[in-house]
Every structure is written in C-alpha cells, then in structure tokens.
C-alpha atoms as a PDB file:
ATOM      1  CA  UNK A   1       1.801 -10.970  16.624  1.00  0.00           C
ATOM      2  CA  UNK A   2       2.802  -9.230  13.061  1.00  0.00           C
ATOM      3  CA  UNK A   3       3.574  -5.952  13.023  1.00  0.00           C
ATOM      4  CA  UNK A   4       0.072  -5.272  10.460  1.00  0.00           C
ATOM      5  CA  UNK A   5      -1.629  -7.214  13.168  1.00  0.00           C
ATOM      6  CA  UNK A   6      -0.357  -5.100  16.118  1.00  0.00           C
ATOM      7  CA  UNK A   7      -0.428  -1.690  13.435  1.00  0.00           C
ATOM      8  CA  UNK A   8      -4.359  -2.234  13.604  1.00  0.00           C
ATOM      9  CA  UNK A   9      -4.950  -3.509  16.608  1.00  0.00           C
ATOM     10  CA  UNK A  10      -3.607  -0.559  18.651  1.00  0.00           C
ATOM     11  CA  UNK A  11      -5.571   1.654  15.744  1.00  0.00           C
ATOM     12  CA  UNK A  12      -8.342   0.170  16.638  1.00  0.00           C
ATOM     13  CA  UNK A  13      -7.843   0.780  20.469  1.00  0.00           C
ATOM     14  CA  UNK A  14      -7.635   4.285  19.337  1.00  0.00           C
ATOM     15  CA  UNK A  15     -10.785   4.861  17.432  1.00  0.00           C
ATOM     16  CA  UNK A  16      -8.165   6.097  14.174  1.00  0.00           C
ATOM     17  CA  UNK A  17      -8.092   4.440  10.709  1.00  0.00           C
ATOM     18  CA  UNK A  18      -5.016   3.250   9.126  1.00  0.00           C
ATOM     19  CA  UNK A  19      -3.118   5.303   6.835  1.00  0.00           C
ATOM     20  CA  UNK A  20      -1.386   3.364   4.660  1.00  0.00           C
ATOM     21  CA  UNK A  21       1.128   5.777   2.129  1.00  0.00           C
ATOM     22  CA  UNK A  22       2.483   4.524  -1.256  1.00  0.00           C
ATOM     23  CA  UNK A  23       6.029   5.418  -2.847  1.00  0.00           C
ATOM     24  CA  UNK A  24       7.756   3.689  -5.726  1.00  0.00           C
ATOM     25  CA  UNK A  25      11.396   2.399  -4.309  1.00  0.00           C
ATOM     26  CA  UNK A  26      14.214   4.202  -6.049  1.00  0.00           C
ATOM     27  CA  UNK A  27      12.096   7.012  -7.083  1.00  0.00           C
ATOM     28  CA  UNK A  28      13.450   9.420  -7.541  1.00  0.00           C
ATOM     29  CA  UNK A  29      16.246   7.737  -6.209  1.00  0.00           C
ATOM     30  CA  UNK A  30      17.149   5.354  -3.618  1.00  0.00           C
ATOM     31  CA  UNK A  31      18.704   7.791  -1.181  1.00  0.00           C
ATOM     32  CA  UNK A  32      15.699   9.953  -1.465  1.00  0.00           C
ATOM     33  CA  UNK A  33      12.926   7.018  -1.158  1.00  0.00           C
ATOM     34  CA  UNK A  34      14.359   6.556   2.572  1.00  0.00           C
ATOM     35  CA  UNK A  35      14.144  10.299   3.327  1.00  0.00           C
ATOM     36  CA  UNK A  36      10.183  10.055   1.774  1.00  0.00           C
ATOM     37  CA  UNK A  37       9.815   6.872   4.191  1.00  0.00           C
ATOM     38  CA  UNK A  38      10.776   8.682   7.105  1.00  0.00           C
ATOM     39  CA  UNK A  39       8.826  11.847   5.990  1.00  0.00           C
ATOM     40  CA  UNK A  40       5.982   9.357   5.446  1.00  0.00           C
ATOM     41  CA  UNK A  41       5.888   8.005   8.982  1.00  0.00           C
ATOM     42  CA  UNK A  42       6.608  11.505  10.557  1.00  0.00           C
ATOM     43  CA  UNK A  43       3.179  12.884   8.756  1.00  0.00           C
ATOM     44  CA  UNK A  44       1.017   9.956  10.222  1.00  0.00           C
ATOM     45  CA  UNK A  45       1.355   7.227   7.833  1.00  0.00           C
ATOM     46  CA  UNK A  46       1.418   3.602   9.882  1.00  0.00           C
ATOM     47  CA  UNK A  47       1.977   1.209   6.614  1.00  0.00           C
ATOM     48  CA  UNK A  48       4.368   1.867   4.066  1.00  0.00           C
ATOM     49  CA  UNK A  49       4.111   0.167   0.638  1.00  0.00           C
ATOM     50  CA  UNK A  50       6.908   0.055  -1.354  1.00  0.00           C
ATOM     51  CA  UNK A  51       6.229  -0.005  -4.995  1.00  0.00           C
ATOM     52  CA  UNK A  52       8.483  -2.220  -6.763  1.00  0.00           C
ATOM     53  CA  UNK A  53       9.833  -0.786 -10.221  1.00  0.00           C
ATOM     54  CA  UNK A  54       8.514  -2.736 -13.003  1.00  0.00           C
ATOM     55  CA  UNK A  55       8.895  -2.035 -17.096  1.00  0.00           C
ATOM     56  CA  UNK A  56       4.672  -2.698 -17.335  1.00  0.00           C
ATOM     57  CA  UNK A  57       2.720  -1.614 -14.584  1.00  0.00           C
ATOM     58  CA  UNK A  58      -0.353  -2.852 -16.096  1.00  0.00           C
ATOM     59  CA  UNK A  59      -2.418  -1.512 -13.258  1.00  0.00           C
ATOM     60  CA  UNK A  60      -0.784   2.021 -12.894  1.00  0.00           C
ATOM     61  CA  UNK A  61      -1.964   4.849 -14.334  1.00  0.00           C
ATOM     62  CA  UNK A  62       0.573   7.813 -15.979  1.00  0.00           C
ATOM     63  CA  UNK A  63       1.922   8.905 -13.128  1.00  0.00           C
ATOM     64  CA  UNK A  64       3.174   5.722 -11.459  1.00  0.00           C
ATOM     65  CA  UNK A  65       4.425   4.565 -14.347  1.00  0.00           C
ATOM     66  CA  UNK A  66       6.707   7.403 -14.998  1.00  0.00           C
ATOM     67  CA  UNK A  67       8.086   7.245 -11.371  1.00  0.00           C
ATOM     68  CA  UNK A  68       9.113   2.886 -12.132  1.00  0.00           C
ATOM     69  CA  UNK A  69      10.816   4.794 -15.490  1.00  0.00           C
ATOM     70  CA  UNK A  70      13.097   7.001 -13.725  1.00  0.00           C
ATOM     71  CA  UNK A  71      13.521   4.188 -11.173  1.00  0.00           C
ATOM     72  CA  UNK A  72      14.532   1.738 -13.508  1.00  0.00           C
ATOM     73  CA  UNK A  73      16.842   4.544 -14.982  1.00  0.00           C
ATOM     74  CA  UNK A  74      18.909   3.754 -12.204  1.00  0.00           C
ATOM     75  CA  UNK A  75      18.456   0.046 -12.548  1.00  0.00           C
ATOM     76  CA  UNK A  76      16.727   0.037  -9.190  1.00  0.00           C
ATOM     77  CA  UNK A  77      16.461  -3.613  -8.139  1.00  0.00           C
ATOM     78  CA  UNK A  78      14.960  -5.998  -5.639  1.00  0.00           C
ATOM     79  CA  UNK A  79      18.496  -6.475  -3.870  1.00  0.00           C
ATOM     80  CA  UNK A  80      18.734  -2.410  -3.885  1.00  0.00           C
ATOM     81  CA  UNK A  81      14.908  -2.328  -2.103  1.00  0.00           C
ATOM     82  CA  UNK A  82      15.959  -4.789   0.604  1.00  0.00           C
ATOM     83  CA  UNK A  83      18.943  -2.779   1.416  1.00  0.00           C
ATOM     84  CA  UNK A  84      16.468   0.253   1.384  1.00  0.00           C
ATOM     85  CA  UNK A  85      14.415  -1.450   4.035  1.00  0.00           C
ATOM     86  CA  UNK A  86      17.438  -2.655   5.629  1.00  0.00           C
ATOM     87  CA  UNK A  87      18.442   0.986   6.103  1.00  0.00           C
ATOM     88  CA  UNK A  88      14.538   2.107   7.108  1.00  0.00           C
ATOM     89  CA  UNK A  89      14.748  -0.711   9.828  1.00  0.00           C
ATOM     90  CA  UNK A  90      17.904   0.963  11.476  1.00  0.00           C
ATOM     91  CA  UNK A  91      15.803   3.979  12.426  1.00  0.00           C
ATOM     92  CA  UNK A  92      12.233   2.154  12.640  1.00  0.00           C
ATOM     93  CA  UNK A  93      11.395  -1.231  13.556  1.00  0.00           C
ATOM     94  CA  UNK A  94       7.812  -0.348  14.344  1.00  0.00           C
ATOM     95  CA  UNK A  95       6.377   0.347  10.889  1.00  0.00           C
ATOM     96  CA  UNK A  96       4.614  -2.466   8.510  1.00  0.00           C
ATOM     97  CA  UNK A  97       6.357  -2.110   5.360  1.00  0.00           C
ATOM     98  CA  UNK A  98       4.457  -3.553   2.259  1.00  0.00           C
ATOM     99  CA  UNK A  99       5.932  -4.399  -0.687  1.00  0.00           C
ATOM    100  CA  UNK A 100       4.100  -3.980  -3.879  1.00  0.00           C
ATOM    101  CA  UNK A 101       4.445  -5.063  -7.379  1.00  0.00           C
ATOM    102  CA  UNK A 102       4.385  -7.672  -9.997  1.00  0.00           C
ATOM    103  CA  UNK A 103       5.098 -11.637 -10.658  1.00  0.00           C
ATOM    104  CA  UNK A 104       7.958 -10.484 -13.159  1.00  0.00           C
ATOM    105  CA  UNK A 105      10.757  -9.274 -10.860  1.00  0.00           C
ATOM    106  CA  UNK A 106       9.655 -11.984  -8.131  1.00  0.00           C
ATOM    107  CA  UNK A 107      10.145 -14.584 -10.976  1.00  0.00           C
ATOM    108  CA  UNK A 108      13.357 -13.295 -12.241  1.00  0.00           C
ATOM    109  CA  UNK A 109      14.970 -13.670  -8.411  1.00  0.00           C
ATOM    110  CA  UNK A 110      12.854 -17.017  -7.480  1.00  0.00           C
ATOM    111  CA  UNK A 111      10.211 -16.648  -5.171  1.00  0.00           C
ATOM    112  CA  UNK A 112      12.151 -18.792  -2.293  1.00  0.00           C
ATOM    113  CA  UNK A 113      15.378 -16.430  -2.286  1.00  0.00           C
ATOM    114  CA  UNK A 114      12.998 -13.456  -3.152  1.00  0.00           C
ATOM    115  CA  UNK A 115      11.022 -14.436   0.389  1.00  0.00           C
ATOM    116  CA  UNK A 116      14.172 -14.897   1.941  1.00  0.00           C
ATOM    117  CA  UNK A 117      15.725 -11.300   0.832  1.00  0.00           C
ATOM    118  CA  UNK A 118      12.501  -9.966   1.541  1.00  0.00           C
ATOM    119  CA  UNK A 119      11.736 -11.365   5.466  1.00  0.00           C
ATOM    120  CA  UNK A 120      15.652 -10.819   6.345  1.00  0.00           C
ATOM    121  CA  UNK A 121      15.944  -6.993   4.911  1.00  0.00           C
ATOM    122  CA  UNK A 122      12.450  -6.504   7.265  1.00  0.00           C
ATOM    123  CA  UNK A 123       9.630  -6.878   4.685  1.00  0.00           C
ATOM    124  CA  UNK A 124       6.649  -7.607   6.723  1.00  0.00           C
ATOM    125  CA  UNK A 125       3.990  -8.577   3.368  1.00  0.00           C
ATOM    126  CA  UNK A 126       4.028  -8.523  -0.418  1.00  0.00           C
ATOM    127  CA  UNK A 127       0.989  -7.220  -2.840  1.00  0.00           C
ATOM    128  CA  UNK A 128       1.564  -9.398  -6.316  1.00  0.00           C
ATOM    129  CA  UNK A 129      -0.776  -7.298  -8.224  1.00  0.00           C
ATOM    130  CA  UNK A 130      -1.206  -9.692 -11.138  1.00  0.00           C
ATOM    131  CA  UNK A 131      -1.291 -12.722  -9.094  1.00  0.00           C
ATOM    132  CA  UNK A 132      -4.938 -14.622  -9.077  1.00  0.00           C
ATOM    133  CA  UNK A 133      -6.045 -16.668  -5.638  1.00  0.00           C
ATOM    134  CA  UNK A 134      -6.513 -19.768  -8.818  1.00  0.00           C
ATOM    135  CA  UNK A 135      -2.754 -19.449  -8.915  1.00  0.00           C
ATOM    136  CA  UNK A 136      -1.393 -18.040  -5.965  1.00  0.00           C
ATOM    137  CA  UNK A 137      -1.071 -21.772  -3.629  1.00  0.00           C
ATOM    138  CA  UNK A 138       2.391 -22.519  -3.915  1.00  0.00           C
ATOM    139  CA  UNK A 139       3.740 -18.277  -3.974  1.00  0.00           C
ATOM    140  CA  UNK A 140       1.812 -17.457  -0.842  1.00  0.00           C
ATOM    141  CA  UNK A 141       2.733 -20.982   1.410  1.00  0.00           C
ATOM    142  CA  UNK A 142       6.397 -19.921   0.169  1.00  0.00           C
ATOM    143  CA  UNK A 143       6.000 -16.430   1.383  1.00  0.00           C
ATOM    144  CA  UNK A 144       4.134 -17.640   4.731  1.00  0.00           C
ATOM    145  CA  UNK A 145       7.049 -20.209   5.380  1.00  0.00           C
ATOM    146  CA  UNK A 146       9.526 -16.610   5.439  1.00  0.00           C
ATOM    147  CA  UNK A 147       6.703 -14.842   7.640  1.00  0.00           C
ATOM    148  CA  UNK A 148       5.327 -12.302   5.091  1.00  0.00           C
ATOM    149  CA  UNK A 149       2.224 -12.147   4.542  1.00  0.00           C
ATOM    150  CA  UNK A 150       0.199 -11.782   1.268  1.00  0.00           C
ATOM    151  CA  UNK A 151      -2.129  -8.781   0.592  1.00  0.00           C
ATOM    152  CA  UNK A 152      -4.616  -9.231  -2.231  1.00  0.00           C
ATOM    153  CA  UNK A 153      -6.605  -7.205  -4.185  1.00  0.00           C
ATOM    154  CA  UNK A 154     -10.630  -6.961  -4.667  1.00  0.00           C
ATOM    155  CA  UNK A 155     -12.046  -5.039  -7.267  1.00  0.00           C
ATOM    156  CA  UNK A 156     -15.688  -2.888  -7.298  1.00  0.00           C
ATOM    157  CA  UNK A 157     -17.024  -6.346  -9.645  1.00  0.00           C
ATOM    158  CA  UNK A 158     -15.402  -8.965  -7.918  1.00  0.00           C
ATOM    159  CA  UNK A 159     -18.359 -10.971  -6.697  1.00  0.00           C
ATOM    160  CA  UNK A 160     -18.915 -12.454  -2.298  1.00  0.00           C
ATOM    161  CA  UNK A 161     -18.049 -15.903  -3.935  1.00  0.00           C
ATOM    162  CA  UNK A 162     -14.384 -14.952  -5.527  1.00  0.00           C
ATOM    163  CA  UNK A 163     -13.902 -12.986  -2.284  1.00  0.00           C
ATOM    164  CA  UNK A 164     -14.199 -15.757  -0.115  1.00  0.00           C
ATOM    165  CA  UNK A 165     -12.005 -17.653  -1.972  1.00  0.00           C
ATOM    166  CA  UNK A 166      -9.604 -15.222  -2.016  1.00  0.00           C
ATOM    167  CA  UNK A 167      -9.555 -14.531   1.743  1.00  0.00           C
ATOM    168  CA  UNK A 168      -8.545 -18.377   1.685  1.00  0.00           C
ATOM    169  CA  UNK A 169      -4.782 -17.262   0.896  1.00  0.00           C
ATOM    170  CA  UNK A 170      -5.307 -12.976   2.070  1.00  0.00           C
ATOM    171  CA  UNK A 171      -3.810 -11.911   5.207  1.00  0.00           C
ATOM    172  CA  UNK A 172      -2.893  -8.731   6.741  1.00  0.00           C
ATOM    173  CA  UNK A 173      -5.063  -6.439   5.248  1.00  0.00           C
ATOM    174  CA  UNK A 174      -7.791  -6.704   2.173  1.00  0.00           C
ATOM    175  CA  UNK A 175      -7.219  -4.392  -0.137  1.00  0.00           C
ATOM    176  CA  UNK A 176     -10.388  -2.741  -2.178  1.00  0.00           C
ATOM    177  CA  UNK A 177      -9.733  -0.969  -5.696  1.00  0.00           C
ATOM    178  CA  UNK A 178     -12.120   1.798  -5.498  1.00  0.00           C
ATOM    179  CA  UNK A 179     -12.465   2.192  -9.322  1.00  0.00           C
ATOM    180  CA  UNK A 180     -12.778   0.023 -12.188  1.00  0.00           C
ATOM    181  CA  UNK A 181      -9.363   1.574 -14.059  1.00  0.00           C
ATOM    182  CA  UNK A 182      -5.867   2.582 -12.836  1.00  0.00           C
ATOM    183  CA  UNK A 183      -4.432   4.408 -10.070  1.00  0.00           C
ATOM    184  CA  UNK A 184      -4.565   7.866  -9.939  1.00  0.00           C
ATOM    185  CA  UNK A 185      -8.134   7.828 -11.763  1.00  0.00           C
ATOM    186  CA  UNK A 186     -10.647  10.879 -10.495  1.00  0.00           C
ATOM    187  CA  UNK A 187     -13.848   9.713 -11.148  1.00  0.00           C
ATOM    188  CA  UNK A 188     -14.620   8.281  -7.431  1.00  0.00           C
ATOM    189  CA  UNK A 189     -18.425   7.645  -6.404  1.00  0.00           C
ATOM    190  CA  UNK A 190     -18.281   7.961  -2.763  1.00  0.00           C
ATOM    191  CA  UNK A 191     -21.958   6.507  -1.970  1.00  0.00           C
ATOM    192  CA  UNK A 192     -21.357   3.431  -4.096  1.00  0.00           C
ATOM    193  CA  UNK A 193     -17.763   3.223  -2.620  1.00  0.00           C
ATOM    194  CA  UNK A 194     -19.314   3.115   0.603  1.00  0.00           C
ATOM    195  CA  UNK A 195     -21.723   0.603  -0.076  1.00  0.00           C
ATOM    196  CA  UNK A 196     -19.512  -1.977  -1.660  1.00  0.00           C
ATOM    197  CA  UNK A 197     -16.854  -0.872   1.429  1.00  0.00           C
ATOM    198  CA  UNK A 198     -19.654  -2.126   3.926  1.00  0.00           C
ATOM    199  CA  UNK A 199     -20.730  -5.044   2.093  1.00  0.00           C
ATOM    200  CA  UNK A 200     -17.144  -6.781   1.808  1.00  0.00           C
ATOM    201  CA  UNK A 201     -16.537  -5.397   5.568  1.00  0.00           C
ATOM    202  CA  UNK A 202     -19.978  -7.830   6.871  1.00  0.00           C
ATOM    203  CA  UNK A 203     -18.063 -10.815   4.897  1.00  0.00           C
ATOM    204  CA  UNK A 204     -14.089 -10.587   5.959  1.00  0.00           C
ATOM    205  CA  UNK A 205     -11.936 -11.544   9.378  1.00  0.00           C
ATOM    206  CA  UNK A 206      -9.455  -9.458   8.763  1.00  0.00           C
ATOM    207  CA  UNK A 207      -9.106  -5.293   8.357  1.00  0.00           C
ATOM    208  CA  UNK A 208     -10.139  -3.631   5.156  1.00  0.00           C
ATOM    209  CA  UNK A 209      -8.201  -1.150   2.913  1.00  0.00           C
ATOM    210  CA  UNK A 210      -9.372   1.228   0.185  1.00  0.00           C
ATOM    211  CA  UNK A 211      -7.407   2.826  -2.320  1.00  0.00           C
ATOM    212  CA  UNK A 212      -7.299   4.400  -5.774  1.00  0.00           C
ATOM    213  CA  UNK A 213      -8.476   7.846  -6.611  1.00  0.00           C
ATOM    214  CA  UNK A 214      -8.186   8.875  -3.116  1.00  0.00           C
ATOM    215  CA  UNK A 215      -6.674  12.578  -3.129  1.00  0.00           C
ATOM    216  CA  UNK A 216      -7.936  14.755   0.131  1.00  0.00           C
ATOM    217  CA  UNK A 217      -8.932  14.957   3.618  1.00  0.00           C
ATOM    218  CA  UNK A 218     -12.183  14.754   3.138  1.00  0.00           C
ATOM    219  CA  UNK A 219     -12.854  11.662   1.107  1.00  0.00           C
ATOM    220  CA  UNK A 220     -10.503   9.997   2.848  1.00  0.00           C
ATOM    221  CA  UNK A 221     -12.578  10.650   6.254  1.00  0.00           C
ATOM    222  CA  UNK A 222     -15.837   9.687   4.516  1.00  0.00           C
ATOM    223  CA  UNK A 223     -14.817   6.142   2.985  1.00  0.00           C
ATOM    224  CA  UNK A 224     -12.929   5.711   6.619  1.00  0.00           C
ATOM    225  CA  UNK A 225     -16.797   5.321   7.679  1.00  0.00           C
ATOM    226  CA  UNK A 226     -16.444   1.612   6.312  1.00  0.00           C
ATOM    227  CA  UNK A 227     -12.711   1.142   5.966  1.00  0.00           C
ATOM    228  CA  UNK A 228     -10.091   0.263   8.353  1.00  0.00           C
ATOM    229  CA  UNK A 229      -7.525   2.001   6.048  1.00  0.00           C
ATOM    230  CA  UNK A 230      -6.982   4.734   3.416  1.00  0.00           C
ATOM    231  CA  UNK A 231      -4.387   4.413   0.992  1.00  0.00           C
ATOM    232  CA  UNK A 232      -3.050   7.316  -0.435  1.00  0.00           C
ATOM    233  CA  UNK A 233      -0.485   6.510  -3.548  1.00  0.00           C
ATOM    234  CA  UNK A 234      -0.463   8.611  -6.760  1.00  0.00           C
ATOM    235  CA  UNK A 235      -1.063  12.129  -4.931  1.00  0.00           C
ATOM    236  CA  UNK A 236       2.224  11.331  -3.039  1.00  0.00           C
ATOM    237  CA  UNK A 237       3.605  10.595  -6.254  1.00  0.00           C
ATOM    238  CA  UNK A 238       2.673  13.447  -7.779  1.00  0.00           C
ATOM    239  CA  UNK A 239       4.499  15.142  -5.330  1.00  0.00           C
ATOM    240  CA  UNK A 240       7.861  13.612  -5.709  1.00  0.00           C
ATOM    241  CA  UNK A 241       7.427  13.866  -9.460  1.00  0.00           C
ATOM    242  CA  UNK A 242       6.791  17.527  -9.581  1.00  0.00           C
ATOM    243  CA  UNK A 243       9.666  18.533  -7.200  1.00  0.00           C
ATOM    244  CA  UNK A 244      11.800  15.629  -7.524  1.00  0.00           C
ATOM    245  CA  UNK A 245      15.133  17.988  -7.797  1.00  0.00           C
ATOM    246  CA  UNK A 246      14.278  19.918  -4.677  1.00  0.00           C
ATOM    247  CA  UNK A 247      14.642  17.535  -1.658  1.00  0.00           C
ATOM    248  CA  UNK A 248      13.172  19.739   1.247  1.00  0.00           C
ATOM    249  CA  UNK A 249      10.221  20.908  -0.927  1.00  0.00           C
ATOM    250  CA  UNK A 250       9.298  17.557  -1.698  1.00  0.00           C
ATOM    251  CA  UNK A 251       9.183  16.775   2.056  1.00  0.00           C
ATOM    252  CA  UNK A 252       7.585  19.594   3.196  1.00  0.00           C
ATOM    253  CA  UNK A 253       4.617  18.954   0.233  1.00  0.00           C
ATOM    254  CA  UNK A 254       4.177  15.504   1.482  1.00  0.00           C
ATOM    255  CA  UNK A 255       3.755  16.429   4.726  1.00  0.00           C
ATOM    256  CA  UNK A 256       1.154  19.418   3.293  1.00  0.00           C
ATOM    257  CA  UNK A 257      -0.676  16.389   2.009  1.00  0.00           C
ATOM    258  CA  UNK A 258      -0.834  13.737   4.629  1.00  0.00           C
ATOM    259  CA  UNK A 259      -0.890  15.782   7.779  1.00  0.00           C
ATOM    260  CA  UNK A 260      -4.809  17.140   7.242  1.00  0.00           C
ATOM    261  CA  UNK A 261      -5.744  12.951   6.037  1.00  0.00           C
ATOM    262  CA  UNK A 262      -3.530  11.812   9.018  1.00  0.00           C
ATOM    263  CA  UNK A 263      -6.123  14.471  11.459  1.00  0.00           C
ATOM    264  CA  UNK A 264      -9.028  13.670   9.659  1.00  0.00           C
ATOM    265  CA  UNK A 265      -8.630   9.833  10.214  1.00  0.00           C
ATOM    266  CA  UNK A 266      -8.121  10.268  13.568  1.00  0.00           C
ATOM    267  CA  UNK A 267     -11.734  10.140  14.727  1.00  0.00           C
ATOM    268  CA  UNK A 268     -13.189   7.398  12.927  1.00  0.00           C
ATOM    269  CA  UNK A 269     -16.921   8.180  11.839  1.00  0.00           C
ATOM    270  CA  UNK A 270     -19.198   5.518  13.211  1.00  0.00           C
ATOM    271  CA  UNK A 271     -22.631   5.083  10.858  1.00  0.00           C
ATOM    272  CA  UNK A 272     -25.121   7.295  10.107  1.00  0.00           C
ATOM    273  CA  UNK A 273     -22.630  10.688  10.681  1.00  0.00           C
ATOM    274  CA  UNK A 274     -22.313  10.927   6.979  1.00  0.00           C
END
C-alpha cells in the first residue's frame, strides 16, 4: 500500500479530512523549507506538496510566483529538492510528500532519471501542472515504473467526459481547482464549490482534493462536506513571505494558521449539516 493510500485510508477510519499543506522548495531557502516541513506536519498537515521552482508559473498567482523568484535566486534545483526530501525522510518516513510543478524542469533532467531522483530521495507522487491526460501516456507509465504516482488536476469547466479520461492515468488523489484563475484568488463560491465537489465525488474511485482560494477554518470545514482533502497553499505562503527573515515567527504563524483548519477538519460534516 502507498503511503497516499494508507494517509487516507486511516483518515477515513477516523472520520477527519486530509490536510494537504503547500510550500515552494527552497523558499525562502532550502534549510528553512525543511524546518516549514516539519512545522507543517507538527500543525496537522498529512500531505506535503513541494512546489518546484519554476521561471513561469503559469498557474500561480503573485504570491507564488515571488516565492519560485527568491528560490531560483539561490538556483534551487531538482537535485537540491531530492536532497531536501532526503533530509525530511531522516526524521519522517510516514508523510506523503507531493511534488508539484511544471514539464520544464522535468524535461531539462529527463523524465526517467527525474523518476529515479525522485522515488530514491522518497517522493511518493508528482503534480505536472501543465501536463494534459492527451499527452501524459508515456510521463505517467515512466513515473509508475519508479512507484510515484501522478496527481492531476480538474478544473470548475472540465466536463464528466474529460474527467473520466483523465482518471484513466490519475492516482493518489484528484485534485479540484476551486476557481477559474490562479492560486491565491478570493473570489470562492462555496455553494457552487460544493456542488461541483459532490458531482465529481459520485463519478471517481479514488479520494478527492480541493484547493485554491482556500484561506480559513471555516471554509475549509464546509467544502470538507464533499472533499476528502483541503489544500491550503498561498496563505502558507504568505506567511513565509511576510516573515521570511524571522525563522521562529514564521513557524509559530504557520502553526496560527493550520492548527484551527487541522481542528476543524477533524470531524468531517456528513450532508445536510451545512
């Protein structure tokens, strides 16, 4: 069994939703991203994903994109995120680490020795954010041969027909895009959120994520009515970014943040309590 198999499972024995916490690697340095990590799992997070530093984030909003600038800075790399997991994986061996990002970087390793780095340094699945299930055959049976599994996105207009071809290459989680824009937008409709949330969840095998625009406790415990996670990204970010020179206070904020989500996910809602 995977570690994101096992992650939900026991959730699920539980009666808690996944929280599933976002960081870019490197940012604002590498030292510091495996201090966040632990800080991460130690306020309730049970997936990390590891945001890959990339020149154009096409599907980040302002804020992530400045934290993959002052990554790349420090010409944070693939081989320097490996060795960041690497290090994670001395203290915790337990938690599903995602890695997140772009075709670019893959590319520029090759996807066979990136899959290898990946599965070795204790990767356990990769989000290709501008990879399409029309072109993602060969990538995700290269990734599957070096046991990571592929996370995929689905979007508010992506139609049941494009989903179920999509869950023809998706494993580990699904991961829904609450908003039609970039992460870190504000303008969430919770009602039609939790209709689309419900819709994909009567159509999929395997656990559901939401994400994007997701800030506080309390939206995160109403979309957890119809999602099996909550992914919490840019508000973290915001965090690092706004005390990025003070080390404890950037900890301590963090934990501010996720500890009330981490509570308030810890009773799921069953329908009709909303």
């Amino acid at each position: 069994m995977t570690r994101i198999k096992k992650k939900f499972n026991d959730l699920k024995n539980l009666n808690k939703t996944c929280l599933i916490s976002y960081i870019t690697a490197g940012d604002p340095s590498i030292n510091d991203s495996l201090s966040i990590m632990n800080t991460l799992v130690e306020s309730g997070t049970d997936i990390i994903e590891l945001g890959v530093p990339f020149s154009d984030p096409m599907a980040d909003g302002p804020t992530i994109q400045r934290a993959c600038e002052r990554a790349l800075k420090q010409n944070v790399s693939c081989s320097d995120i490996f060795s960041l997991v690497e290090n994670f994986r001395k203290q915790n061996t337990d938690t599903p680490i995602v890695l997140m990002g772009y075709l670019n970087p893959i590319e520029r390793m090759g996807y066979d020795l990136f899959a290898k780095k990946a599965n070795e340094a204790g990767v356990d699945a990769i989000l290709v954010v501008d990879l399409p299930h029309e072109e993602a055959k060969d990538v995700v049976s290269i990734f599957k041969k070096n046991n990571l599994e592929s996370i995929f996105l689905v979007a508010p207009n992506t139609n049941a027909d494009r989903i179920k071809k999509i869950l023809e290459y998706a494993s580990g989680f699904l991961y829904y895009v609450s908003l039609k824009g970039v992460t870190g937008a504000s303008s969430l409709n919770i009602n039609k959120t939790l209709e689309k949330l419900e819709d994909i969840k009567n159509s999929v095998d395997i656990p559901l994520a939401v994400g994007f625009g997701i800030k506080d406790a309390n939206t995160a415990e109403l979309l957890s009515k119809n999602a099996d996670a909550i992914v919490i990204g840019s508000a973290i970010v915001n965090i690092i970014e706004k005390s990025q020179n003070d080390k404890v206070q950037v900890n301590n904020d963090i934990m501010d943040l996720l500890n009330p989500i981490r509570l308030k996910l810890n009773n799921k809602i069953s329908s009709g309590e909303i």
